[in-house]
PDB file of N, CA and C in Angstrom:
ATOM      1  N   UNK A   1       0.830  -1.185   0.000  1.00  0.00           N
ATOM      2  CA  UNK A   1       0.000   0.000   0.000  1.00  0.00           C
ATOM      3  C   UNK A   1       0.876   1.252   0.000  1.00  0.00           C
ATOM      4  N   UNK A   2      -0.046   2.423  -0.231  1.00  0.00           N
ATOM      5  CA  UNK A   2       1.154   3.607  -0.448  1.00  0.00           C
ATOM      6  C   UNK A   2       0.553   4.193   0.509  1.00  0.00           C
ATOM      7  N   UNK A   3       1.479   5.607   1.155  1.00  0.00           N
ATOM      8  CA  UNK A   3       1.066   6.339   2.207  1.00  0.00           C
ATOM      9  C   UNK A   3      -0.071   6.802   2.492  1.00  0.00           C
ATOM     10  N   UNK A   4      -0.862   7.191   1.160  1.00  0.00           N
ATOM     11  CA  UNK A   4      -2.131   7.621   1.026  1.00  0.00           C
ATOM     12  C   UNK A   4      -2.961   7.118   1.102  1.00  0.00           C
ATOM     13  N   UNK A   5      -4.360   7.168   1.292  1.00  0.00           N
ATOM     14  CA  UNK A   5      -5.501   5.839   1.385  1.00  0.00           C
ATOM     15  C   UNK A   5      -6.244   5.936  -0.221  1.00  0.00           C
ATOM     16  N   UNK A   6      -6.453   4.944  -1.108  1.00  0.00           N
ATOM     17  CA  UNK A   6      -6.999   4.430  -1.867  1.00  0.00           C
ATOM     18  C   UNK A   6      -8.233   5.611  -2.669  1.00  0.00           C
ATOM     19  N   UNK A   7      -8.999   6.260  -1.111  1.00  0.00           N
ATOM     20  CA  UNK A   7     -10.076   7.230  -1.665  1.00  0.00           C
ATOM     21  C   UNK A   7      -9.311   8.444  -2.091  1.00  0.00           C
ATOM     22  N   UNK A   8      -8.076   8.726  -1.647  1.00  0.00           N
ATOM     23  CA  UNK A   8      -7.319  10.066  -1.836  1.00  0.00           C
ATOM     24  C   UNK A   8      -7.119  10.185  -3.603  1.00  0.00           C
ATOM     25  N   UNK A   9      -6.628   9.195  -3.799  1.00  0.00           N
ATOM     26  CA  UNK A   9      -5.730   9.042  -5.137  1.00  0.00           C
ATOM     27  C   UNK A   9      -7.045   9.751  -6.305  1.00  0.00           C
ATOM     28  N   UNK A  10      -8.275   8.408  -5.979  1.00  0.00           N
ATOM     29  CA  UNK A  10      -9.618   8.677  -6.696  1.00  0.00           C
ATOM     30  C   UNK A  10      -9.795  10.034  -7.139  1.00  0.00           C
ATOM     31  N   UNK A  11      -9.928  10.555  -5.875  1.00  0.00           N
ATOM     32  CA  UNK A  11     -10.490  12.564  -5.542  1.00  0.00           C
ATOM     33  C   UNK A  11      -9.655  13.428  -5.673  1.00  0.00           C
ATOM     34  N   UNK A  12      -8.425  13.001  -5.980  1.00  0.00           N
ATOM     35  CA  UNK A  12      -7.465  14.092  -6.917  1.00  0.00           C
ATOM     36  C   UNK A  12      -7.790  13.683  -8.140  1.00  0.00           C
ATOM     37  N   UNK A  13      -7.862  12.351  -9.179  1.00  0.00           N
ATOM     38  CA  UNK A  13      -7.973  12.056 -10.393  1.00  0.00           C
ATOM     39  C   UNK A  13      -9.522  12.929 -10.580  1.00  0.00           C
ATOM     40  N   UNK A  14     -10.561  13.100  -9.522  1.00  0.00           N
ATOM     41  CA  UNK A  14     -11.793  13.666  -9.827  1.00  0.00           C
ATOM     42  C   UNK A  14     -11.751  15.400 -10.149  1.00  0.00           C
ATOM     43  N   UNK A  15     -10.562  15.568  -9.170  1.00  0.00           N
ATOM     44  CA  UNK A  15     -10.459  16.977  -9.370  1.00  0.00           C
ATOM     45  C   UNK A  15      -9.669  17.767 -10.379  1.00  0.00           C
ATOM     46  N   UNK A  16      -8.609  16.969 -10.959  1.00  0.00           N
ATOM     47  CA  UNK A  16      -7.719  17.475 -11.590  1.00  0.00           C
ATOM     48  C   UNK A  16      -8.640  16.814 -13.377  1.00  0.00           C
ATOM     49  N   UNK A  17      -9.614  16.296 -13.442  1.00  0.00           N
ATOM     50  CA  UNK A  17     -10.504  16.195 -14.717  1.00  0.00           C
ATOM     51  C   UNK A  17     -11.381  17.409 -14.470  1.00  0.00           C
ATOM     52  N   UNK A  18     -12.666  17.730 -12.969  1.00  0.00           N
ATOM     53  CA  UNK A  18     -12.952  18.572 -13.042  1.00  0.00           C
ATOM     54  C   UNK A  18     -12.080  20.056 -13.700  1.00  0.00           C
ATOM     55  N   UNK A  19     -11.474  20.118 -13.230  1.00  0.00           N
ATOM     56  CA  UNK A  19     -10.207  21.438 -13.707  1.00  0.00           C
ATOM     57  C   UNK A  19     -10.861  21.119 -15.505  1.00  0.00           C
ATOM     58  N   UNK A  20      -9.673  20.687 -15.260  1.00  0.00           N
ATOM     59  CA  UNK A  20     -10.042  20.797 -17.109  1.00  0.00           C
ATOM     60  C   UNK A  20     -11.403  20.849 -17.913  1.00  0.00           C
ATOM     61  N   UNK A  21     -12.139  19.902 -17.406  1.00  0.00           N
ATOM     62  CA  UNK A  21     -13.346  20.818 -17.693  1.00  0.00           C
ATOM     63  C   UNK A  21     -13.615  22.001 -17.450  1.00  0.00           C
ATOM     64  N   UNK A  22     -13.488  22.928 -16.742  1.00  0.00           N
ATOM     65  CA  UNK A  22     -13.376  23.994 -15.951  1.00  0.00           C
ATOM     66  C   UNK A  22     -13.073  24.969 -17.031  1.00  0.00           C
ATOM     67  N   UNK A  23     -11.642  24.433 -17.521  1.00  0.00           N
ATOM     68  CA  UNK A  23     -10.530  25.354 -18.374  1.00  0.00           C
ATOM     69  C   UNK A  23     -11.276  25.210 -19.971  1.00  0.00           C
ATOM     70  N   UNK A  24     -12.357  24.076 -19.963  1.00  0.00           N
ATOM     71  CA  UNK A  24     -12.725  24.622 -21.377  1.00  0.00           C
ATOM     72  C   UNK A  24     -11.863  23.209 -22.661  1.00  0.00           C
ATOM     73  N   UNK A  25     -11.062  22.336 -21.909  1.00  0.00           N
ATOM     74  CA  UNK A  25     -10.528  21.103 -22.465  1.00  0.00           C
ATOM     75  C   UNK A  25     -11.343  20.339 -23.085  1.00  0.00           C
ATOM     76  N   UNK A  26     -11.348  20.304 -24.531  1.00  0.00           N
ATOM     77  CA  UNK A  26     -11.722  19.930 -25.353  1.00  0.00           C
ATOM     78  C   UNK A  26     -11.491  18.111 -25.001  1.00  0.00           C
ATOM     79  N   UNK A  27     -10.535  17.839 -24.883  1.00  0.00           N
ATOM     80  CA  UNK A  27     -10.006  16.260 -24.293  1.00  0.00           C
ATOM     81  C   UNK A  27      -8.875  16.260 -23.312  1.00  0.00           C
ATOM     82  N   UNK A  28      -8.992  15.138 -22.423  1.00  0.00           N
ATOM     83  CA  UNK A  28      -7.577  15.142 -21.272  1.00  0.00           C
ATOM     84  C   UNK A  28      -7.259  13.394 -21.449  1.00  0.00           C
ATOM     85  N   UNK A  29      -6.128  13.539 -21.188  1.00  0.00           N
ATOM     86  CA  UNK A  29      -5.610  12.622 -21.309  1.00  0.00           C
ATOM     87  C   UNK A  29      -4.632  11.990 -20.019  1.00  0.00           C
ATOM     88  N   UNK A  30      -5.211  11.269 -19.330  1.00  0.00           N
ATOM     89  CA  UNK A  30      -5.046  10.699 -18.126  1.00  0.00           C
ATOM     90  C   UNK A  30      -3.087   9.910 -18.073  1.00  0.00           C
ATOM     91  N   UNK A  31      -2.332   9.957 -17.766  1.00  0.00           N
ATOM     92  CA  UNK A  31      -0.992   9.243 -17.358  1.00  0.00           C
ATOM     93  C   UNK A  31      -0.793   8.333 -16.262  1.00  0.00           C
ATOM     94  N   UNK A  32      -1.136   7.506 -15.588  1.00  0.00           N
ATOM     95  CA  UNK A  32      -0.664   6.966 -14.516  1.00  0.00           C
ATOM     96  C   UNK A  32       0.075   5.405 -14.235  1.00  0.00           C
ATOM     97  N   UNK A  33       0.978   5.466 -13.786  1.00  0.00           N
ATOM     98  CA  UNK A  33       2.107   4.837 -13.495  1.00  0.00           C
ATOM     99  C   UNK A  33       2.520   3.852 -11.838  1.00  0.00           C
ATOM    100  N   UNK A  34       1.595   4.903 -11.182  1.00  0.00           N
ATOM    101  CA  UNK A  34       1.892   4.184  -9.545  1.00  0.00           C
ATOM    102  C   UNK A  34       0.235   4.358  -9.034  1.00  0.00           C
ATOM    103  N   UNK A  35      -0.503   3.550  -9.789  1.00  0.00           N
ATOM    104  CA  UNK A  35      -1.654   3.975  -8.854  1.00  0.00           C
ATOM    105  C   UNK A  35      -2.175   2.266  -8.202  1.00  0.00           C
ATOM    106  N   UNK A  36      -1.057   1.845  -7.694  1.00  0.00           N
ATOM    107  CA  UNK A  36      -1.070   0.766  -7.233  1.00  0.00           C
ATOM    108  C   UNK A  36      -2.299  -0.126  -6.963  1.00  0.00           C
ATOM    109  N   UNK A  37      -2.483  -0.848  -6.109  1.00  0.00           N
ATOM    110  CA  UNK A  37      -3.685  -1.413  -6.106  1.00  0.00           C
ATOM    111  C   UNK A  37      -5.197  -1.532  -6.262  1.00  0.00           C
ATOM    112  N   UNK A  38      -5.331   0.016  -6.202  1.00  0.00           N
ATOM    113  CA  UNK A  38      -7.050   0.340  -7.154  1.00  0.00           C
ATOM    114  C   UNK A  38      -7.069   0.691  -8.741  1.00  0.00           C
ATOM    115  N   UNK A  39      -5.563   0.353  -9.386  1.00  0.00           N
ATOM    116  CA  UNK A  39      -5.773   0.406 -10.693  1.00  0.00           C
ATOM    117  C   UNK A  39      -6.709  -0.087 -11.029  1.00  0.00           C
ATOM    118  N   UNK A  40      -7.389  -0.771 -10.628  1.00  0.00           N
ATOM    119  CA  UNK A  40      -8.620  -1.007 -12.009  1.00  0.00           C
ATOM    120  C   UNK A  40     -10.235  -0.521 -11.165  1.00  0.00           C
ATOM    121  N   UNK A  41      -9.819   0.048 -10.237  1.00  0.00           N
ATOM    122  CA  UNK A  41     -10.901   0.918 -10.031  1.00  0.00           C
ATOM    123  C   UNK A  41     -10.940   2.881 -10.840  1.00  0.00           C
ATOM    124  N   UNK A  42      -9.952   2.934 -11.596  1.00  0.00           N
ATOM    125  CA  UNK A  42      -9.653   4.331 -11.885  1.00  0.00           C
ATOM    126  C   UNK A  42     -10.514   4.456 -13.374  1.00  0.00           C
ATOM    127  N   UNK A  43     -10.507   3.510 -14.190  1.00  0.00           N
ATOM    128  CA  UNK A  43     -11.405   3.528 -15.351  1.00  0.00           C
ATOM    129  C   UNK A  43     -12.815   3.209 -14.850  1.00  0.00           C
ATOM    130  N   UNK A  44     -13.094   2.360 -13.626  1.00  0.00           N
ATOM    131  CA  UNK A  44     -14.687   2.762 -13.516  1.00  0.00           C
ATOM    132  C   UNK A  44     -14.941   4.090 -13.139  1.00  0.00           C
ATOM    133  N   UNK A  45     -14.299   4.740 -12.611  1.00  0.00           N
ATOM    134  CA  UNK A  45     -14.531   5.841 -11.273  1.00  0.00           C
ATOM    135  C   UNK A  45     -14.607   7.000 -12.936  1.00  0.00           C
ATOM    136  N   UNK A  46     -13.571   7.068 -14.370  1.00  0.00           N
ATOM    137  CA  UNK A  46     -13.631   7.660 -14.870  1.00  0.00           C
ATOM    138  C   UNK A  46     -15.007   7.729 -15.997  1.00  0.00           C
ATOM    139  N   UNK A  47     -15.276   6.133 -16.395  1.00  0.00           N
ATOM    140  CA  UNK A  47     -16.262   5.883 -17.080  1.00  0.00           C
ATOM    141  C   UNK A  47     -17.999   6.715 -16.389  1.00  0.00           C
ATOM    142  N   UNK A  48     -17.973   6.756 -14.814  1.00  0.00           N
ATOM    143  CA  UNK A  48     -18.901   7.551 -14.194  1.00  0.00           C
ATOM    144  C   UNK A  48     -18.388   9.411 -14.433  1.00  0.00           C
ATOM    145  N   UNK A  49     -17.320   9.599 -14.138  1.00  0.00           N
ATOM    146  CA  UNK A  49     -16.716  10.913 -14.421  1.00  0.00           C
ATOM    147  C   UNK A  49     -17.459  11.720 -16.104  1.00  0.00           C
ATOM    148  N   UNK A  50     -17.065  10.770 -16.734  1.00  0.00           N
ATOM    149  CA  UNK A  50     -17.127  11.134 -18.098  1.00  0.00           C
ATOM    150  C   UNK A  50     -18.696  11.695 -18.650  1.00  0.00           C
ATOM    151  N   UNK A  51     -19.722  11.173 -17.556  1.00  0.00           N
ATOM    152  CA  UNK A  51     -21.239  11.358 -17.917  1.00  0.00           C
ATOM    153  C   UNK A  51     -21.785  12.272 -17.265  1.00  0.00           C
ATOM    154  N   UNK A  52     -20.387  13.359 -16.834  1.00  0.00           N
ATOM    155  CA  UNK A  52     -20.907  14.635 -15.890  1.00  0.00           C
ATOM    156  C   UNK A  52     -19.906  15.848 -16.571  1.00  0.00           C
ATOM    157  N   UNK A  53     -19.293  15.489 -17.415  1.00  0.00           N
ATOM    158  CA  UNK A  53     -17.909  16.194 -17.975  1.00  0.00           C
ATOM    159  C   UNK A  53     -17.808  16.582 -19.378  1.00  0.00           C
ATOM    160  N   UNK A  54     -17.627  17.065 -20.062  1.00  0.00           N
ATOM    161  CA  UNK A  54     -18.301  18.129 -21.816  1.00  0.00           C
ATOM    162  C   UNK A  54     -16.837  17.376 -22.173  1.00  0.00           C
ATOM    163  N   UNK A  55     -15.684  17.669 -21.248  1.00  0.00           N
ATOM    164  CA  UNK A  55     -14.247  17.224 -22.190  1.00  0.00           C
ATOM    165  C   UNK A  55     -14.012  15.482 -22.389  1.00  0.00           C
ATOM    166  N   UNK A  56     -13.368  14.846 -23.098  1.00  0.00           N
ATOM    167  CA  UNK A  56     -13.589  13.657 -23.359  1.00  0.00           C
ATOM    168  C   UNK A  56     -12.365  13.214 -23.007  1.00  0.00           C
ATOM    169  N   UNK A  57     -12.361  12.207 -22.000  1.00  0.00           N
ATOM    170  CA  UNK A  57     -11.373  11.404 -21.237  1.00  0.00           C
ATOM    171  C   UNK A  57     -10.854   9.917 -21.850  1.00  0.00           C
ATOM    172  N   UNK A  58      -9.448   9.734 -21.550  1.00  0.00           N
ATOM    173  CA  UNK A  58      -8.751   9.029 -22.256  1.00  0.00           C
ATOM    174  C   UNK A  58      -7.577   8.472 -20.931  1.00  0.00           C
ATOM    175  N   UNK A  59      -7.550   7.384 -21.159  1.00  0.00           N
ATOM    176  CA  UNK A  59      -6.533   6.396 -19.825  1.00  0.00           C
ATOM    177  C   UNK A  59      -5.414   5.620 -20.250  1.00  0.00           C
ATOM    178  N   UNK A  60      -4.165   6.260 -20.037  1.00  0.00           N
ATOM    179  CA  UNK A  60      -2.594   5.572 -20.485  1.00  0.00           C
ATOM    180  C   UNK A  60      -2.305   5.086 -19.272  1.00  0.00           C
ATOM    181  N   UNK A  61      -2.719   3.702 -18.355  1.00  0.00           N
ATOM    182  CA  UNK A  61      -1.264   2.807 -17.549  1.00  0.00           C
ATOM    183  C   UNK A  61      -0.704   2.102 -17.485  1.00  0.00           C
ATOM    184  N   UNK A  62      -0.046   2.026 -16.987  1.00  0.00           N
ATOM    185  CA  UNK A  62       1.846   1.434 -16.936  1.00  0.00           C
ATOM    186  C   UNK A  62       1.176   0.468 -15.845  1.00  0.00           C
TER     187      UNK A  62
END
């Protein structure tokens, strides 16, 4: 596990998509690399994201 708890990681990935919607982002494009053990909770959490959000989301992990 990493220092942070599991819900933290989620609610920055929620906020830093909000943003960009925010800014008017036509598309964002997601990077993540260490999102250790709820990786495969980050494409559901985005697939719900995406049906509240105008910019169109996209998921690269390692």
């Amino acid at each position: 596990m990493t220092a942070i708890p599991p819900w933290h990681f989620l609610k920055s990935i929620c906020y830093h998509v909000r943003a960009m919607d925010a800014l008017g982002f036509e598309s964002t494009v997601l990077f993540s690399g260490h999102s250790g053990p709820h990786r495969q909770d980050v494409p559901i959490v985005l697939d719900i994201l995406q049906q509240h959000v105008d910019t169109r989301l996209s998921l690269h992990q390692q």
